[in-house]
PDB file of N, CA and C in Angstrom:
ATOM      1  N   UNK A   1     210.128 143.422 204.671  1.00  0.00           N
ATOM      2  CA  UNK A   1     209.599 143.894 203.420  1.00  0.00           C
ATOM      3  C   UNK A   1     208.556 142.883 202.957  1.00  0.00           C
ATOM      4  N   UNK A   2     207.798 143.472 202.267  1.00  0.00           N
ATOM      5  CA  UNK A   2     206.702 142.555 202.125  1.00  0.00           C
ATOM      6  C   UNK A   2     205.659 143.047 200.731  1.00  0.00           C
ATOM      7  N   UNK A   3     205.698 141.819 199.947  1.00  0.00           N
ATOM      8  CA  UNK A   3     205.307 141.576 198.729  1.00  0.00           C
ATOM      9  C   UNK A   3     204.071 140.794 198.636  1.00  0.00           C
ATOM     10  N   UNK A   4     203.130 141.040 197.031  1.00  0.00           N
ATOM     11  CA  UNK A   4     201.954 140.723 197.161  1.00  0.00           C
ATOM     12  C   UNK A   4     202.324 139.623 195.647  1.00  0.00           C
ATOM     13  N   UNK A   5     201.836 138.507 196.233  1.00  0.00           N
ATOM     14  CA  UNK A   5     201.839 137.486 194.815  1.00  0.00           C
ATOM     15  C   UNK A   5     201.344 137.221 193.940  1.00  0.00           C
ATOM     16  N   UNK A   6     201.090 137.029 192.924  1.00  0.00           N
ATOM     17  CA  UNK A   6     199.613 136.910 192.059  1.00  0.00           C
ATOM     18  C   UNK A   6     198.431 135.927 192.639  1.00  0.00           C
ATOM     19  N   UNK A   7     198.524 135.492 193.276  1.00  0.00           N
ATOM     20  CA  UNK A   7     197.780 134.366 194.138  1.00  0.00           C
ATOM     21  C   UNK A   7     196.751 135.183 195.249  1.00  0.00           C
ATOM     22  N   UNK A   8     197.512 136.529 195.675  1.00  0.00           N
ATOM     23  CA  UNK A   8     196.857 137.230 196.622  1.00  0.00           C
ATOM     24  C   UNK A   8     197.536 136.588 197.971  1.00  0.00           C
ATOM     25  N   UNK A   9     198.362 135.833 198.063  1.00  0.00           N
ATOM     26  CA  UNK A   9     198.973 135.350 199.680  1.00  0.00           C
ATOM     27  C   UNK A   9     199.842 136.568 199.832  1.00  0.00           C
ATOM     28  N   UNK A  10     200.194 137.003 201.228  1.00  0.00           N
ATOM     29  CA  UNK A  10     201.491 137.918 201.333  1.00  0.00           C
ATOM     30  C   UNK A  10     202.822 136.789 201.804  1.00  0.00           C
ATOM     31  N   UNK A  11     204.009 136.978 201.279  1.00  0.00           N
ATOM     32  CA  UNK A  11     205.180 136.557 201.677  1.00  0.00           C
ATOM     33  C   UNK A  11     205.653 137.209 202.214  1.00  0.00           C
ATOM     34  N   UNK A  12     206.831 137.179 203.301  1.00  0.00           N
ATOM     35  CA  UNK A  12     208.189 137.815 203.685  1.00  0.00           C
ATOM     36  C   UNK A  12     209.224 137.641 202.265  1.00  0.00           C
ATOM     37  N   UNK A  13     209.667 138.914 201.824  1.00  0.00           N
ATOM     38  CA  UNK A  13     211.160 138.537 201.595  1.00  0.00           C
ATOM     39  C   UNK A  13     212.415 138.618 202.017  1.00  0.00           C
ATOM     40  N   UNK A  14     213.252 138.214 201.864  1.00  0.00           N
ATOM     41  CA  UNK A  14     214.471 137.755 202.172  1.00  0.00           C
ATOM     42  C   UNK A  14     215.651 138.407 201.626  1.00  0.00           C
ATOM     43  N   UNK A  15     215.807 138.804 201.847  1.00  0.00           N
ATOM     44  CA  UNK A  15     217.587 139.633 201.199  1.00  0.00           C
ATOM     45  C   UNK A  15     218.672 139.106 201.985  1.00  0.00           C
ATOM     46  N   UNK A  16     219.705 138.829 201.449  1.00  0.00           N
ATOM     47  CA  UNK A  16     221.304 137.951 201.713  1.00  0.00           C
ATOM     48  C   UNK A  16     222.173 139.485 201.065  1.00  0.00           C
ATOM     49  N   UNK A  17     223.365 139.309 201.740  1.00  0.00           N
ATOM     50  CA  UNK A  17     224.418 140.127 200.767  1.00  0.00           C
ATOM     51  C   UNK A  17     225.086 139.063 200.832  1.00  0.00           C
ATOM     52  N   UNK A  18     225.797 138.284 199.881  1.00  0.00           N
ATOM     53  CA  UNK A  18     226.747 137.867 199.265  1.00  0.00           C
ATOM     54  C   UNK A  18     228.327 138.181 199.665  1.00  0.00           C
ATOM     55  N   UNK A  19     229.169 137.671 200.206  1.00  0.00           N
ATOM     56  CA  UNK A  19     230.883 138.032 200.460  1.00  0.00           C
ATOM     57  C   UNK A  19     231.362 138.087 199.100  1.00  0.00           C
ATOM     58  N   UNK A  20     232.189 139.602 199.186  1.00  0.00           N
ATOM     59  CA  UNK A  20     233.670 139.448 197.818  1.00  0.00           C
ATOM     60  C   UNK A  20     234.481 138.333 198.448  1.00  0.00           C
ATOM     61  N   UNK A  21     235.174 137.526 197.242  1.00  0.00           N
ATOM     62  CA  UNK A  21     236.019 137.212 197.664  1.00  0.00           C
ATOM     63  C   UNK A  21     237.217 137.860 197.757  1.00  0.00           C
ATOM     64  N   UNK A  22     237.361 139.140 197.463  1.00  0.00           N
ATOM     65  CA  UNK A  22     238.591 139.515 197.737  1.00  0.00           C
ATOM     66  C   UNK A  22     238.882 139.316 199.180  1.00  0.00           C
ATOM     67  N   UNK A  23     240.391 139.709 199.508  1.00  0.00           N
ATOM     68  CA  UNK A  23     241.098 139.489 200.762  1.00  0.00           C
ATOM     69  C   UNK A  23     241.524 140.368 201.289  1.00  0.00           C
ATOM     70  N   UNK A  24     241.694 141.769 200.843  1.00  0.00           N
ATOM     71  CA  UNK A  24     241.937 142.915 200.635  1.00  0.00           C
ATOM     72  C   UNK A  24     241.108 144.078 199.482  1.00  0.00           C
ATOM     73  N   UNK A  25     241.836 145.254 199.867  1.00  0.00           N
ATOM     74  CA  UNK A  25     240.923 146.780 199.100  1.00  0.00           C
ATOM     75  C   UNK A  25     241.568 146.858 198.122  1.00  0.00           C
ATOM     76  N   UNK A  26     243.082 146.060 197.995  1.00  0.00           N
ATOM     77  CA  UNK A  26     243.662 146.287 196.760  1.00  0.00           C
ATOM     78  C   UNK A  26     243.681 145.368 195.329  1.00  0.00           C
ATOM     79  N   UNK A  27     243.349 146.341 194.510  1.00  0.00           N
ATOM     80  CA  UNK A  27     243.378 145.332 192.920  1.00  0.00           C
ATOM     81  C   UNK A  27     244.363 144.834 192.772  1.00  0.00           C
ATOM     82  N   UNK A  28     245.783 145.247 193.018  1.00  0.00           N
ATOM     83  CA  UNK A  28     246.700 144.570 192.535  1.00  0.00           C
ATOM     84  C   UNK A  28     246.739 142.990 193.171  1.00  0.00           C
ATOM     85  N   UNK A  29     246.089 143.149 194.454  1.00  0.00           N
ATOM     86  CA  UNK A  29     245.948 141.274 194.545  1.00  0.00           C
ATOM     87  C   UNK A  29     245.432 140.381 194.114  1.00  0.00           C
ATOM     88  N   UNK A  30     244.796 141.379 193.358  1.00  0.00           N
ATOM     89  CA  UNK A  30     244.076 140.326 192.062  1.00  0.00           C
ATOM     90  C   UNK A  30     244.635 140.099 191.098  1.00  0.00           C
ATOM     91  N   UNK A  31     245.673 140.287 190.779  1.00  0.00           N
ATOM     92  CA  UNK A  31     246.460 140.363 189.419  1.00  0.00           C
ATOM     93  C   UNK A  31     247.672 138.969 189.975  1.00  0.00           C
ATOM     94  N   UNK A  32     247.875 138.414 188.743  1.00  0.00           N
ATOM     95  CA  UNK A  32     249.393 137.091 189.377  1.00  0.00           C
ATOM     96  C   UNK A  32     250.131 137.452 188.772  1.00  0.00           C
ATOM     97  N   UNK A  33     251.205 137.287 189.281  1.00  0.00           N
ATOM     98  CA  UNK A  33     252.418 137.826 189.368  1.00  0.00           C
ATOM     99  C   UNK A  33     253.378 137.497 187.654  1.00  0.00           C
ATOM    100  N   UNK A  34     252.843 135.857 187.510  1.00  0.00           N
ATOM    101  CA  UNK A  34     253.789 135.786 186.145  1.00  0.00           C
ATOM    102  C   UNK A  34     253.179 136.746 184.750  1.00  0.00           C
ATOM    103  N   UNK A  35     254.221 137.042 184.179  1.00  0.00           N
ATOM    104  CA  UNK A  35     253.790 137.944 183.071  1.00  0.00           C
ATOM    105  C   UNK A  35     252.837 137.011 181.971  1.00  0.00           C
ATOM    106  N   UNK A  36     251.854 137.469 181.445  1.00  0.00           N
ATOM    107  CA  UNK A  36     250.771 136.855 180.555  1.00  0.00           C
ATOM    108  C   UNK A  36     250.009 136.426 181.148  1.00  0.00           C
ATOM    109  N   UNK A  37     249.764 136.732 182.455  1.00  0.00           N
ATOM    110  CA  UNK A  37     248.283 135.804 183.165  1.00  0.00           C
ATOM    111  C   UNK A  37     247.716 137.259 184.043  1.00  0.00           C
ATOM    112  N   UNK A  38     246.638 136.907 184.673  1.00  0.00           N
ATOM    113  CA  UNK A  38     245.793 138.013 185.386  1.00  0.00           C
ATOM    114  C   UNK A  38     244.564 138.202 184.210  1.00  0.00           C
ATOM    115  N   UNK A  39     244.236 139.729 184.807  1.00  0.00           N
ATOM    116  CA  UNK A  39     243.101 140.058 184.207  1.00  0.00           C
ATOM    117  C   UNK A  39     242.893 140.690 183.577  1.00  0.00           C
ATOM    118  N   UNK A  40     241.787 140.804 182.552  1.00  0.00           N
ATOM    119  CA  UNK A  40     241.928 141.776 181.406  1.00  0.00           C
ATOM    120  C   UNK A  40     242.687 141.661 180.208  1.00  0.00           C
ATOM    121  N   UNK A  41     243.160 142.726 179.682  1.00  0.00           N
ATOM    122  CA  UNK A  41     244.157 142.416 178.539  1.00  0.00           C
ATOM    123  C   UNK A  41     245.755 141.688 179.378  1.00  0.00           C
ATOM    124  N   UNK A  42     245.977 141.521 180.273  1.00  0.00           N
ATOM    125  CA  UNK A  42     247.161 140.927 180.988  1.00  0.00           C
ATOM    126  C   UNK A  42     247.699 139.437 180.859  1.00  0.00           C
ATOM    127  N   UNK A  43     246.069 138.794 180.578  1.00  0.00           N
ATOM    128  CA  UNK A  43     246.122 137.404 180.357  1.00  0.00           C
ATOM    129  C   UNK A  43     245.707 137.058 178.704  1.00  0.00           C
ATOM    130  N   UNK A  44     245.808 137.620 178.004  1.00  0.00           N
ATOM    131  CA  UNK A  44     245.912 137.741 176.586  1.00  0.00           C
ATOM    132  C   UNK A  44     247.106 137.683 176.155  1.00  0.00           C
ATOM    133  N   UNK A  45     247.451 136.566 175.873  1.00  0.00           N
ATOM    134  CA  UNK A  45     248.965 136.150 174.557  1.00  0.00           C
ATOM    135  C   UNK A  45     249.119 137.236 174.024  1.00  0.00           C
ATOM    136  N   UNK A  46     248.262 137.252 173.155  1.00  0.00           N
ATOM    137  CA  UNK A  46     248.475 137.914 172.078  1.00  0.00           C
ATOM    138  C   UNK A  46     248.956 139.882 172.258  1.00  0.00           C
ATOM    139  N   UNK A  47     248.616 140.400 173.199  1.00  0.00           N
ATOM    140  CA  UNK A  47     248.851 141.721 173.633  1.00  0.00           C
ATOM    141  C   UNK A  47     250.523 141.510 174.147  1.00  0.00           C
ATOM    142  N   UNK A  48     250.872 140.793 174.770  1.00  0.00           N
ATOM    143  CA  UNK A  48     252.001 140.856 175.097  1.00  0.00           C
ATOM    144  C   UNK A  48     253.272 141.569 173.903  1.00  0.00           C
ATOM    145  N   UNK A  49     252.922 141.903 173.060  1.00  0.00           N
ATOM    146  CA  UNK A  49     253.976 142.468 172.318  1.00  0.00           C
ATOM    147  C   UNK A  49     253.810 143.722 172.824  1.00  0.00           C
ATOM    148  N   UNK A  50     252.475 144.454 172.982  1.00  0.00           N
ATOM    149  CA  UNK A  50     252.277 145.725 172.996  1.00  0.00           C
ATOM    150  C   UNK A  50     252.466 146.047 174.882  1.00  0.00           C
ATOM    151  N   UNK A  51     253.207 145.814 174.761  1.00  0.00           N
ATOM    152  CA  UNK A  51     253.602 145.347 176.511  1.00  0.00           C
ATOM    153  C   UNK A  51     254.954 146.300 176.293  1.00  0.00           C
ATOM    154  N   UNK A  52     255.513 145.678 175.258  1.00  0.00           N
ATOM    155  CA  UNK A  52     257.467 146.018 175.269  1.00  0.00           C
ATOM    156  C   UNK A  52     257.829 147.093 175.598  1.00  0.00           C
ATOM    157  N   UNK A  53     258.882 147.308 175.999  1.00  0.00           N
ATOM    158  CA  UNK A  53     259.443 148.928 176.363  1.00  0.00           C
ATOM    159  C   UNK A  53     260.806 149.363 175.857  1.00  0.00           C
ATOM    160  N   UNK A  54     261.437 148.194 174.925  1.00  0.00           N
ATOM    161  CA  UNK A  54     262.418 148.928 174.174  1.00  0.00           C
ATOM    162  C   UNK A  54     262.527 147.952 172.988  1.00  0.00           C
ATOM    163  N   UNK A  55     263.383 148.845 171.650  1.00  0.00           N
ATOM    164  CA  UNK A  55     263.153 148.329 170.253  1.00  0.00           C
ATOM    165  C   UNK A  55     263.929 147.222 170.580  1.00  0.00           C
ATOM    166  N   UNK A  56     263.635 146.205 169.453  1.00  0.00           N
ATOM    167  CA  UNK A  56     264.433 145.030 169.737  1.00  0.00           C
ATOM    168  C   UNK A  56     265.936 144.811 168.945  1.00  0.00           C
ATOM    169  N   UNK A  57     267.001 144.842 169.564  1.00  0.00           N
ATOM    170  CA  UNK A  57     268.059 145.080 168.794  1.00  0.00           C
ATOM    171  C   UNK A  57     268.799 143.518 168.400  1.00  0.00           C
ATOM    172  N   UNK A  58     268.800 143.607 167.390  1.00  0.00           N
ATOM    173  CA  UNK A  58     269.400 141.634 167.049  1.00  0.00           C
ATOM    174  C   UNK A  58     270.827 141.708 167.352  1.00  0.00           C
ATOM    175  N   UNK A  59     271.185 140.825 167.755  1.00  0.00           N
ATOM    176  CA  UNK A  59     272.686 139.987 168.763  1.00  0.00           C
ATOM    177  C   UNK A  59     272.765 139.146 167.516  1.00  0.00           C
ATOM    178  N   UNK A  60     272.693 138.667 167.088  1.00  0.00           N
ATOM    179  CA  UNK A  60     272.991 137.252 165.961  1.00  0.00           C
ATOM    180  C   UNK A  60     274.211 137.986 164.992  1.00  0.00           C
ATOM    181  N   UNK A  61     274.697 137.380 164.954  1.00  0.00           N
ATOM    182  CA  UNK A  61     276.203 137.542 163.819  1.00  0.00           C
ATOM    183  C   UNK A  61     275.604 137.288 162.578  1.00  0.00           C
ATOM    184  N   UNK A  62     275.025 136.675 162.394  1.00  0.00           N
ATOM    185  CA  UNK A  62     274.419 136.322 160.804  1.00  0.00           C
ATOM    186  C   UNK A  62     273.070 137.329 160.359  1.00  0.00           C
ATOM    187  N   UNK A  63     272.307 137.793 161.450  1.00  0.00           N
ATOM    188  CA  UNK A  63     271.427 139.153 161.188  1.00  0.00           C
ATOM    189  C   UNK A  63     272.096 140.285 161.052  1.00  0.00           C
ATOM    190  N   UNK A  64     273.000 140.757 161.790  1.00  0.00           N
ATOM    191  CA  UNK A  64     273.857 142.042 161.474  1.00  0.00           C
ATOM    192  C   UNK A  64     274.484 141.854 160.399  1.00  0.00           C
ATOM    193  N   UNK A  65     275.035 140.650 159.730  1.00  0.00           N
ATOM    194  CA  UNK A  65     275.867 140.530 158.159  1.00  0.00           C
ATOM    195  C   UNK A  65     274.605 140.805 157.276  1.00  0.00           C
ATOM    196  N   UNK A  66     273.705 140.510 157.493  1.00  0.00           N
ATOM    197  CA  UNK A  66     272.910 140.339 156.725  1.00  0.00           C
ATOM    198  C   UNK A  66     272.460 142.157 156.735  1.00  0.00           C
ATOM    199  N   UNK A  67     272.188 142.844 157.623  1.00  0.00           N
ATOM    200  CA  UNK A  67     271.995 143.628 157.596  1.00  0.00           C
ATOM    201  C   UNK A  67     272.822 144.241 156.817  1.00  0.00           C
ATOM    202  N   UNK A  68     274.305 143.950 156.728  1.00  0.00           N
ATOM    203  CA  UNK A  68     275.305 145.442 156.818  1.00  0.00           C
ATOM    204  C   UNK A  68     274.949 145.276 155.157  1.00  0.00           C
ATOM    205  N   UNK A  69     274.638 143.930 154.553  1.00  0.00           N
ATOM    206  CA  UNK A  69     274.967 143.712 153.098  1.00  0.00           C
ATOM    207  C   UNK A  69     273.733 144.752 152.543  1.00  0.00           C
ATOM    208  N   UNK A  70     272.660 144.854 152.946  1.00  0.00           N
ATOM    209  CA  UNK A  70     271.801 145.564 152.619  1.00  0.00           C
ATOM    210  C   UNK A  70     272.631 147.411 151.580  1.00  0.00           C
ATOM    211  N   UNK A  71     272.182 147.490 150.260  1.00  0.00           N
ATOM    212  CA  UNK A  71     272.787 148.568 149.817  1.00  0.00           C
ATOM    213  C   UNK A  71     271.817 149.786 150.148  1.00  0.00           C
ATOM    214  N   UNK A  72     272.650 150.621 150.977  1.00  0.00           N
ATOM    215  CA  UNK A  72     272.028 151.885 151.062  1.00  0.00           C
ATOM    216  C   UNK A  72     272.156 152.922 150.137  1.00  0.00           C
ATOM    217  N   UNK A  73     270.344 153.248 150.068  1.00  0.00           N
ATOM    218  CA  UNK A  73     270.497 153.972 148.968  1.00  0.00           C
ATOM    219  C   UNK A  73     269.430 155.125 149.183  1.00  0.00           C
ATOM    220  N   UNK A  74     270.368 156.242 148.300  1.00  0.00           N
ATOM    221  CA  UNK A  74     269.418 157.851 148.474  1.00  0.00           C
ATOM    222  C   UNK A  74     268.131 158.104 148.696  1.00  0.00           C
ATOM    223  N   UNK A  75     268.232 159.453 148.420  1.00  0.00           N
ATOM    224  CA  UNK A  75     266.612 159.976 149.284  1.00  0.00           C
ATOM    225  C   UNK A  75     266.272 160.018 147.325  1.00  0.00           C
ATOM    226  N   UNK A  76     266.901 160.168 146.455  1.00  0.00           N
ATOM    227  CA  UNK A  76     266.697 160.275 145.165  1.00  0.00           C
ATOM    228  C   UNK A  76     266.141 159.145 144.431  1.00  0.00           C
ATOM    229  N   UNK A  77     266.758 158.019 144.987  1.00  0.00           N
ATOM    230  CA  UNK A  77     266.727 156.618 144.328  1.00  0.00           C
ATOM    231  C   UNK A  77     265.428 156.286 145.319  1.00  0.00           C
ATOM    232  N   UNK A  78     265.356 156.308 146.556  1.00  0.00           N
ATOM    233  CA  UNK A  78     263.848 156.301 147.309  1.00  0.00           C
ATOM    234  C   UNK A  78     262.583 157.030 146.703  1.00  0.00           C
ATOM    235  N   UNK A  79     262.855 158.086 146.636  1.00  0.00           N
ATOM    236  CA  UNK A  79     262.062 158.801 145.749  1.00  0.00           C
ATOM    237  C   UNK A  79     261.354 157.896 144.791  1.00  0.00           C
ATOM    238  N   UNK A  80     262.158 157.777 143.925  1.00  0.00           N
ATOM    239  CA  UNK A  80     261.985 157.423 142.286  1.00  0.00           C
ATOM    240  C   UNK A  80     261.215 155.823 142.649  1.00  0.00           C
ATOM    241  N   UNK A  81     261.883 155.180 143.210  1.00  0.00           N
ATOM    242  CA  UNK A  81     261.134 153.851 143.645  1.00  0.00           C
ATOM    243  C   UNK A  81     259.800 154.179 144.492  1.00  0.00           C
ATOM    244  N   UNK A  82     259.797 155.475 145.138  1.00  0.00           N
ATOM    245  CA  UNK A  82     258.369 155.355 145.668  1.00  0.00           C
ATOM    246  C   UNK A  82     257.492 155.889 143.996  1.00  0.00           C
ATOM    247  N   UNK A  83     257.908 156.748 143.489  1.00  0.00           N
ATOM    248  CA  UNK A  83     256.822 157.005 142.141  1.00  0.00           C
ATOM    249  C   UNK A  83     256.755 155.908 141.437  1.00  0.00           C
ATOM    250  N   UNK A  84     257.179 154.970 141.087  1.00  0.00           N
ATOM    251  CA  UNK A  84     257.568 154.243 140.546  1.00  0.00           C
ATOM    252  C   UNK A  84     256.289 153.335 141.421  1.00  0.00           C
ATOM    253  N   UNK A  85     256.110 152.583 142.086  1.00  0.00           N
ATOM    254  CA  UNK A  85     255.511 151.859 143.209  1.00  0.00           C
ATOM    255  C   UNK A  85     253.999 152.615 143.078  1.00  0.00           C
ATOM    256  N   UNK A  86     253.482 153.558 143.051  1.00  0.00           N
ATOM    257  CA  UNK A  86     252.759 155.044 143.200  1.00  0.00           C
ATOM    258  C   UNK A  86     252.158 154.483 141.792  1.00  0.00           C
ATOM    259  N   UNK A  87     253.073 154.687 140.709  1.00  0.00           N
ATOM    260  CA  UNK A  87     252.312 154.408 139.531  1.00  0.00           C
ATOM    261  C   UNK A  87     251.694 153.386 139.271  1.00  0.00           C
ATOM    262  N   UNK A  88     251.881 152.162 139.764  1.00  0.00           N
ATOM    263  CA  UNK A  88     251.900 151.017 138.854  1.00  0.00           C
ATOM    264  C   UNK A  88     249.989 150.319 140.237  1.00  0.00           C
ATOM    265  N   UNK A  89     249.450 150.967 139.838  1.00  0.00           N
ATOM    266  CA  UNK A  89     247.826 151.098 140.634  1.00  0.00           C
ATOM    267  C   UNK A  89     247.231 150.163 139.352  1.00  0.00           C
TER     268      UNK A  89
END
């Protein structure tokens, strides 16, 4: 192939292709194995929540007391606390 320079000389050019480094056809060998690293959103901290696959249920004896003390209360008394909440803009 052959190109004209602003000079008016002709050059040869040269074309290279470059090696992937991959080692294989497959993406997944591009990815590492421990959870929070690789590529993309994979190696992002912060995404790792949106990763999870089930709700998180608390084991602690002192979160479930704490829970049970919680007073449950109506769809009436919810109500009224949501108007209530609603009004006060």
């Amino acid at each position: 192939m052959k190109s004209q320079v602003s000079s008016g000389s002709e050059e040869d050019q040269s074309v290279s292709i470059q090696p992937h480094p991959a080692k294989t056809n497959n993406p997944a060998d591009l990815q590492n194995p421990a959870p929070g690293t690789g590529m993309g959103l994979n190696n992002n901290e912060q995404m790792a929540p949106f990763h999870a696959r089930d709700p998180h249920v608390p084991t602690d004896p002192q979160v479930l007391e704490a829970l049970g003390k919680q007073d449950v209360k109506s769809r009436e008394e919810l109500r009224m606390r949501q108007a209530e909440l609603n009004r006060k803009k």
